[in-house]
N, C-alpha and C. Protein backbone atom coordinates (compact mmCIF):
# COMPACT_ATOMS: atom_id res chain seq x y z
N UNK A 1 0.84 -1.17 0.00
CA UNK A 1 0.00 0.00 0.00
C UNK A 1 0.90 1.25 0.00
N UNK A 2 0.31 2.37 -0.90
CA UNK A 2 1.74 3.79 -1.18
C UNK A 2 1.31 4.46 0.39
N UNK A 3 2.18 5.11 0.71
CA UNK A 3 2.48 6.03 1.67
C UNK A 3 1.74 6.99 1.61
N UNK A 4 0.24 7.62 2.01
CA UNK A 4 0.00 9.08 2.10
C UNK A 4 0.47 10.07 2.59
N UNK A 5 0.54 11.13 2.24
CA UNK A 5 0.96 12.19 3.35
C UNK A 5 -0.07 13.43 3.09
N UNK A 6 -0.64 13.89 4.33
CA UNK A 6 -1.63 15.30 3.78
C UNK A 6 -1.36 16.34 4.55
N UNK A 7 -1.11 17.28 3.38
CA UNK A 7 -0.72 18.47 3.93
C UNK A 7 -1.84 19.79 4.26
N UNK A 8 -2.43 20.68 5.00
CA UNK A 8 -3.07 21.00 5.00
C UNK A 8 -3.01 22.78 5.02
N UNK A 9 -3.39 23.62 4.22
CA UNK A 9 -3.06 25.27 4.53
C UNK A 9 -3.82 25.87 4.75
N UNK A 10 -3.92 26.70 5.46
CA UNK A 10 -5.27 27.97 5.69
C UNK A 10 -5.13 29.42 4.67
N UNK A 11 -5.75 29.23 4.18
CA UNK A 11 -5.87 30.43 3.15
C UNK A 11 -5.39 31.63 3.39
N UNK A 12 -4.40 32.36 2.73
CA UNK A 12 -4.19 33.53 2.99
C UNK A 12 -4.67 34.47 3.77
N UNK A 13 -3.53 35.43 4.08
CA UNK A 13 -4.80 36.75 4.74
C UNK A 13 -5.68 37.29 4.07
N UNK A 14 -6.73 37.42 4.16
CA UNK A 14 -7.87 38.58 3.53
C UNK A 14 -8.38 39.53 3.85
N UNK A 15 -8.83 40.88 3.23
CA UNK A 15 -9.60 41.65 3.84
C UNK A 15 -10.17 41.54 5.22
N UNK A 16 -10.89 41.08 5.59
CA UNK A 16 -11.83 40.86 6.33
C UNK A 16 -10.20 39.93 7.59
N UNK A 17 -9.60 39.43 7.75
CA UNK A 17 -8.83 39.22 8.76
C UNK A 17 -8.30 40.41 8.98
N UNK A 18 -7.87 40.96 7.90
CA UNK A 18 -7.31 42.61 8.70
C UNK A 18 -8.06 43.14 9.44
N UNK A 19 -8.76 43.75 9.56
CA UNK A 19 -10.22 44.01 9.78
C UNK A 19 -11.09 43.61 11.23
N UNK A 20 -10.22 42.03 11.70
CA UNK A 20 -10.77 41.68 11.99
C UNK A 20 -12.32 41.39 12.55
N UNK A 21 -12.37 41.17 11.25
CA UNK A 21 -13.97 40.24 11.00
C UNK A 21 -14.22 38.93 10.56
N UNK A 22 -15.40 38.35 10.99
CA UNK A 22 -15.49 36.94 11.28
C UNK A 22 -15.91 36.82 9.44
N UNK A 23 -15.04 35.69 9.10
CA UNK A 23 -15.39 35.32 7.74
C UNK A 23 -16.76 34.53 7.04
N UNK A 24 -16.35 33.10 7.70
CA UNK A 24 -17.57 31.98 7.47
C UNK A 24 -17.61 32.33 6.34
N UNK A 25 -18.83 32.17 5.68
CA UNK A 25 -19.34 32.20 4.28
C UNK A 25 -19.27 33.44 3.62
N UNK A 26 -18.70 34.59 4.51
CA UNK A 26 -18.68 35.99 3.46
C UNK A 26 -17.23 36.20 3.03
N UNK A 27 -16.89 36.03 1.65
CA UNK A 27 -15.71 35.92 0.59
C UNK A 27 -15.09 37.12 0.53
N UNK A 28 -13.81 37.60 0.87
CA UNK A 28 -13.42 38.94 0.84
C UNK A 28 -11.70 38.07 0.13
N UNK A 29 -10.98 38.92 -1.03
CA UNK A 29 -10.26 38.34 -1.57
C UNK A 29 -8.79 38.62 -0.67
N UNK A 30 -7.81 38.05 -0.88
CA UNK A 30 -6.35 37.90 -0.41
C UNK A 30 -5.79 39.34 -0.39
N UNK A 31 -5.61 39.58 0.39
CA UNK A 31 -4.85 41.16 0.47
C UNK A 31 -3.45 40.53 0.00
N UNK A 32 -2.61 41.98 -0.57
CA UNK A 32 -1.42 41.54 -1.15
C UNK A 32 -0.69 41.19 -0.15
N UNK A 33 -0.50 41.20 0.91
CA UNK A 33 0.08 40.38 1.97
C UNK A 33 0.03 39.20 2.44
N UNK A 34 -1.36 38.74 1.97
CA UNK A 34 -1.51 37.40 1.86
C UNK A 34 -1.24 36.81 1.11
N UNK A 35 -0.84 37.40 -0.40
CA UNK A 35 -0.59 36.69 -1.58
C UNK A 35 0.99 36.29 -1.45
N UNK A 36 1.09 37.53 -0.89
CA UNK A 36 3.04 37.47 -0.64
C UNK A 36 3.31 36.17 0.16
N UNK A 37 2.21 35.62 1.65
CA UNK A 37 2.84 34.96 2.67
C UNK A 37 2.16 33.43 1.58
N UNK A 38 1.15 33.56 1.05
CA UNK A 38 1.76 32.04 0.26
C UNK A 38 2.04 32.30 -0.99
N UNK A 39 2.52 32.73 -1.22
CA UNK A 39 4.01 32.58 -2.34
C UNK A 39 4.97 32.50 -1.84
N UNK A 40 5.09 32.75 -0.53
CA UNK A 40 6.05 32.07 0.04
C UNK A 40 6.16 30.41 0.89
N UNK A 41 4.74 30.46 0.73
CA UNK A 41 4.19 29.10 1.15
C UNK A 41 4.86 28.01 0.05
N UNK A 42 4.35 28.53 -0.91
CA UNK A 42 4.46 27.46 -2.41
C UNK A 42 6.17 27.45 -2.68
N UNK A 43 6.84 28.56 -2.53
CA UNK A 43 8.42 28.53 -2.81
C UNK A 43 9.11 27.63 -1.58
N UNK A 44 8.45 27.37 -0.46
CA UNK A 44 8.92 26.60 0.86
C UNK A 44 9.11 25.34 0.27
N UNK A 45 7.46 25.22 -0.36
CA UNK A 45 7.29 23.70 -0.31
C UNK A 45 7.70 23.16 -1.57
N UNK A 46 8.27 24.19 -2.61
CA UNK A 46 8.78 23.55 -3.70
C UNK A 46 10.54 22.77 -3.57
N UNK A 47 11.09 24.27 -2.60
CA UNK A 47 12.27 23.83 -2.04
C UNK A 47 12.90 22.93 -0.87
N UNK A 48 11.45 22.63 -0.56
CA UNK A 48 11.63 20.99 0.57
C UNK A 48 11.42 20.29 -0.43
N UNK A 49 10.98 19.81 -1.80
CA UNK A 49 11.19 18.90 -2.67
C UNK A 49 9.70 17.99 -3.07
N UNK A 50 8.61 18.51 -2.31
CA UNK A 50 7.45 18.04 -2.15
C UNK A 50 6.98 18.47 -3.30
N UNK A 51 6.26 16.97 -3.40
CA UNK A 51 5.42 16.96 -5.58
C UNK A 51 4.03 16.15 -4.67
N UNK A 52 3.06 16.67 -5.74
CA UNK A 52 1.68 16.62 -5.22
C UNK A 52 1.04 16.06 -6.08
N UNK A 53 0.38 14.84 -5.46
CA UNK A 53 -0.42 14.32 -6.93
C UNK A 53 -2.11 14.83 -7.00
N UNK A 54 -2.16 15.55 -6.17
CA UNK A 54 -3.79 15.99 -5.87
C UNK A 54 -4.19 17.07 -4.98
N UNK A 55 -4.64 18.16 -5.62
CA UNK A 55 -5.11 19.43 -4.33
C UNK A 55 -6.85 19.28 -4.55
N UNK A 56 -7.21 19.48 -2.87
CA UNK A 56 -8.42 19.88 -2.54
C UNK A 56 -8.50 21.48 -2.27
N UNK A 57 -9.31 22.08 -1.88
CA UNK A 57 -9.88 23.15 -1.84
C UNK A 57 -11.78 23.35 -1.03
N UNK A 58 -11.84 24.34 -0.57
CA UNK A 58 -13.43 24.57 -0.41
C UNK A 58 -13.60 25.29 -2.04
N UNK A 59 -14.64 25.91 -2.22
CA UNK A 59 -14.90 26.51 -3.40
C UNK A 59 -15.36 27.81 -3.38
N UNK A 60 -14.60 28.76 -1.84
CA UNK A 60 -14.83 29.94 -1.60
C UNK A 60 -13.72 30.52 -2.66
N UNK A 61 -13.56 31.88 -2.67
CA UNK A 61 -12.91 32.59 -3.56
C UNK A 61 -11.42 32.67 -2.93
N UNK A 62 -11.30 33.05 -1.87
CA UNK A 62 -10.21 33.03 -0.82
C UNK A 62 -9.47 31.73 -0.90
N UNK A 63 -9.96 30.54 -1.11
CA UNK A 63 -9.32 29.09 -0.71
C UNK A 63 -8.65 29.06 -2.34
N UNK A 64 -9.51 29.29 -3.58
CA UNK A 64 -9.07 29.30 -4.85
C UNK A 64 -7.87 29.94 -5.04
N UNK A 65 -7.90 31.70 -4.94
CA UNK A 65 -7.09 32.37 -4.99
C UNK A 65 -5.49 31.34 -4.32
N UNK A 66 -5.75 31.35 -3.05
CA UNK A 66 -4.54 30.52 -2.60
C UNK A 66 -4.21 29.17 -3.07
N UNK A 67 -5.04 28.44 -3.59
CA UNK A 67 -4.51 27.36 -4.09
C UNK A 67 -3.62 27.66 -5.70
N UNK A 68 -4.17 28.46 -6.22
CA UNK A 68 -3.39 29.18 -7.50
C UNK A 68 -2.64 29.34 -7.50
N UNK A 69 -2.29 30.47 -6.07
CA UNK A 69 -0.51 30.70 -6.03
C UNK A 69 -0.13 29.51 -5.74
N UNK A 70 -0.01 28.50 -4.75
CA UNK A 70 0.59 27.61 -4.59
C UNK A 70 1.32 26.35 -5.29
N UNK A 71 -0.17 26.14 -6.24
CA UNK A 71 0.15 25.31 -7.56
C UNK A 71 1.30 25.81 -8.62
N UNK A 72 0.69 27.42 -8.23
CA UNK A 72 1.74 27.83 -9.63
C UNK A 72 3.48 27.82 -9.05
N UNK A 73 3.38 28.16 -8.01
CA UNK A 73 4.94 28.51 -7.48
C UNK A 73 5.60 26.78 -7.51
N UNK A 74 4.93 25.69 -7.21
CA UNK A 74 5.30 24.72 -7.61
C UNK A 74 5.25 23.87 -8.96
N UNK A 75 5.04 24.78 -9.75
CA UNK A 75 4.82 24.55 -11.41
C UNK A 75 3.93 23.10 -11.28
N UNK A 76 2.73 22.83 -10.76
CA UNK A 76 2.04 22.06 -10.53
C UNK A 76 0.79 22.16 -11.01
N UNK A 77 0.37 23.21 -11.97
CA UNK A 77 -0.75 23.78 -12.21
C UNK A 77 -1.69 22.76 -12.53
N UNK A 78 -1.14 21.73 -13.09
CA UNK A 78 -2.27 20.78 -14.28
C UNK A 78 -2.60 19.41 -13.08
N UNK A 79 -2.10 19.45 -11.66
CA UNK A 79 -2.27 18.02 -11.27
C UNK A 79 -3.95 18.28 -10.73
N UNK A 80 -4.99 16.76 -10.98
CA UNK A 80 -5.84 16.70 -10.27
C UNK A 80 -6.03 17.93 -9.07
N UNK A 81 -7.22 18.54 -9.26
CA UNK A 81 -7.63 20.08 -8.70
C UNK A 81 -8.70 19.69 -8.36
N UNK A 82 -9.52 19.30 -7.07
CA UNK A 82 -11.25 19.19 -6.84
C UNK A 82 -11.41 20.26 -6.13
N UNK A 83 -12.32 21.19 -6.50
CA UNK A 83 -13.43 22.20 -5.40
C UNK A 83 -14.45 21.72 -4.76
N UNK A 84 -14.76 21.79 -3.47
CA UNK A 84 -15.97 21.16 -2.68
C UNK A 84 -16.38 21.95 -1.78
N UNK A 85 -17.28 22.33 -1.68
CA UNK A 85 -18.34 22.98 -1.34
C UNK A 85 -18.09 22.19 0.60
N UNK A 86 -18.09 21.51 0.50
CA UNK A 86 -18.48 20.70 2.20
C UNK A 86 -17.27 21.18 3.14
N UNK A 87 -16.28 21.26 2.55
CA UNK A 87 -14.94 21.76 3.41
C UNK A 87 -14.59 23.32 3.63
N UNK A 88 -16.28 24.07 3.54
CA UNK A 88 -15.91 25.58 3.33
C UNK A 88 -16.37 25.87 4.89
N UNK A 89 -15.25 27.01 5.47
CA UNK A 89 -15.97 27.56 6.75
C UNK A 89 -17.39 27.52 7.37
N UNK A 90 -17.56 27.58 8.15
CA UNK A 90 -18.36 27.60 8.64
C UNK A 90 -19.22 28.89 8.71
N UNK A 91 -20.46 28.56 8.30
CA UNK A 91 -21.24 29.53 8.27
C UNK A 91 -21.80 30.25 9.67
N UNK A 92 -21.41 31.42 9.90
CA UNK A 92 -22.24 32.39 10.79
C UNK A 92 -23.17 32.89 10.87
N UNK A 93 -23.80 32.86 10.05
CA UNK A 93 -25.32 33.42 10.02
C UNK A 93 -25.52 34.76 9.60
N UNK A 94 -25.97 35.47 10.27
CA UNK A 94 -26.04 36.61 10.91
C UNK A 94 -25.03 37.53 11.04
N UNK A 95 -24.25 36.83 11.81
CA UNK A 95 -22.76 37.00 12.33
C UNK A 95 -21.66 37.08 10.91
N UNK A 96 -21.68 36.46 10.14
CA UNK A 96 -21.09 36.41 8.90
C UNK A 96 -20.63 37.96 8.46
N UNK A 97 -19.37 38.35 8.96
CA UNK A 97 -19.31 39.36 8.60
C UNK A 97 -18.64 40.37 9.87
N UNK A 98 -19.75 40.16 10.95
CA UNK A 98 -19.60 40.58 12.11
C UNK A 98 -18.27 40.63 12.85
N UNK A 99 -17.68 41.53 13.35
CA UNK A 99 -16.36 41.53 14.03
C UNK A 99 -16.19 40.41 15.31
N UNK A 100 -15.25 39.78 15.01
CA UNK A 100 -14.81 38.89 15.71
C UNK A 100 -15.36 38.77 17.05
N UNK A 101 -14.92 40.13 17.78
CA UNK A 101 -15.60 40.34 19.03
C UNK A 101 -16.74 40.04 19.45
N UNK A 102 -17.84 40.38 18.70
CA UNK A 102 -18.84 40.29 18.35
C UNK A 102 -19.58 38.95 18.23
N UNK A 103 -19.24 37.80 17.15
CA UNK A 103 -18.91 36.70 16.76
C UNK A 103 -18.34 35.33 18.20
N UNK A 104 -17.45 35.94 18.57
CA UNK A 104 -17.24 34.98 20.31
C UNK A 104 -18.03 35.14 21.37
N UNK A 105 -18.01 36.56 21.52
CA UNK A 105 -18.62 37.08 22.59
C UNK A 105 -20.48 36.91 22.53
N UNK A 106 -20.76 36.60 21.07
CA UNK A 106 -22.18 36.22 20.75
C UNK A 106 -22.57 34.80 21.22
N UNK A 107 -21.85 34.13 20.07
CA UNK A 107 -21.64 32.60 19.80
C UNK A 107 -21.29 31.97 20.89
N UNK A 108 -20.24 31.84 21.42
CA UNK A 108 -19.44 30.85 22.83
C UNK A 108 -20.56 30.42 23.21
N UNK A 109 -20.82 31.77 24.21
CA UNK A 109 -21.73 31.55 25.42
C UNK A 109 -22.64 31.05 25.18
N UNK A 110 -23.50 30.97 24.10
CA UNK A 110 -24.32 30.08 23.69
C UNK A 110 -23.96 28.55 23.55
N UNK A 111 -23.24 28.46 22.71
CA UNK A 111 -23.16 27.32 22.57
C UNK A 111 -22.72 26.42 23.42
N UNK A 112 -21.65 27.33 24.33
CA UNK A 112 -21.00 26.32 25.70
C UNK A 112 -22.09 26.78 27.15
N UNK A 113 -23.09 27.45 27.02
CA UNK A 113 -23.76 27.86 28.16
C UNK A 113 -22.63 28.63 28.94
N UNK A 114 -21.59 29.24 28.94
CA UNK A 114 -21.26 29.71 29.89
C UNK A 114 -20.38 31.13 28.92
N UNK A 115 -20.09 32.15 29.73
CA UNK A 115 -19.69 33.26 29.61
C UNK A 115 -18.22 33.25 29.05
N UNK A 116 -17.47 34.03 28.09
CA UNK A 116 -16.51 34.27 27.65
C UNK A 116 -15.30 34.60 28.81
């Protein structure tokens, strides 16, 4: 049986992390600082020697964007690429959008019954 190995990345910075605001399902694109920190992601992992026979993704705009740079900095563009919808953040509701603060200090206590 071959050896797996899975590697896993969190999508660039975006708008909305500067900002800090809670993302979930609302798509705000890669600030150029985020584009910079994975392109430096993808030049890491080209120069540790790592070849990829398959990238996943959610099918938010943010997860795309970063998988692009990554593929490309490892001249990997053409391997098996799936988008899926099931592996995308978690939706906030309401909150979607809402500043972080806002977002914990809402959410927690609910959900754990007890206070932040």
């Amino acid at each position: 049986m071959a050896k797996t190995r899975l590697f896993i990345a969190r999508h660039g910075k975006t708008m909305f992390n500067t900002i800090g605001r809670a993302q979930g399902w609302s798509d705000t694109p890669l600030t150029k600082e985020g584009e910079r920190g994975i392109q430096e992601l993808g030049i890491g992992l080209k120069e540790a020697g790592l070849h990829f026979v398959a990238a996943y993704s959610s099918d938010s705009g943010r997860t795309l964007q970063t998988m692009e740079i990554i593929l490309r900095e490892l001249g990997q563009e053409t391997i098996p690429y799936k988008r899926d919808k099931r592996i995308r953040e978690w939706c906030f509701g309401s909150l979607d959008g809402g500043y972080d603060a806002e977002l914990f200090n809402g959410v927690i206590p609910r959900v754990f019954d007890k206070p932040v």
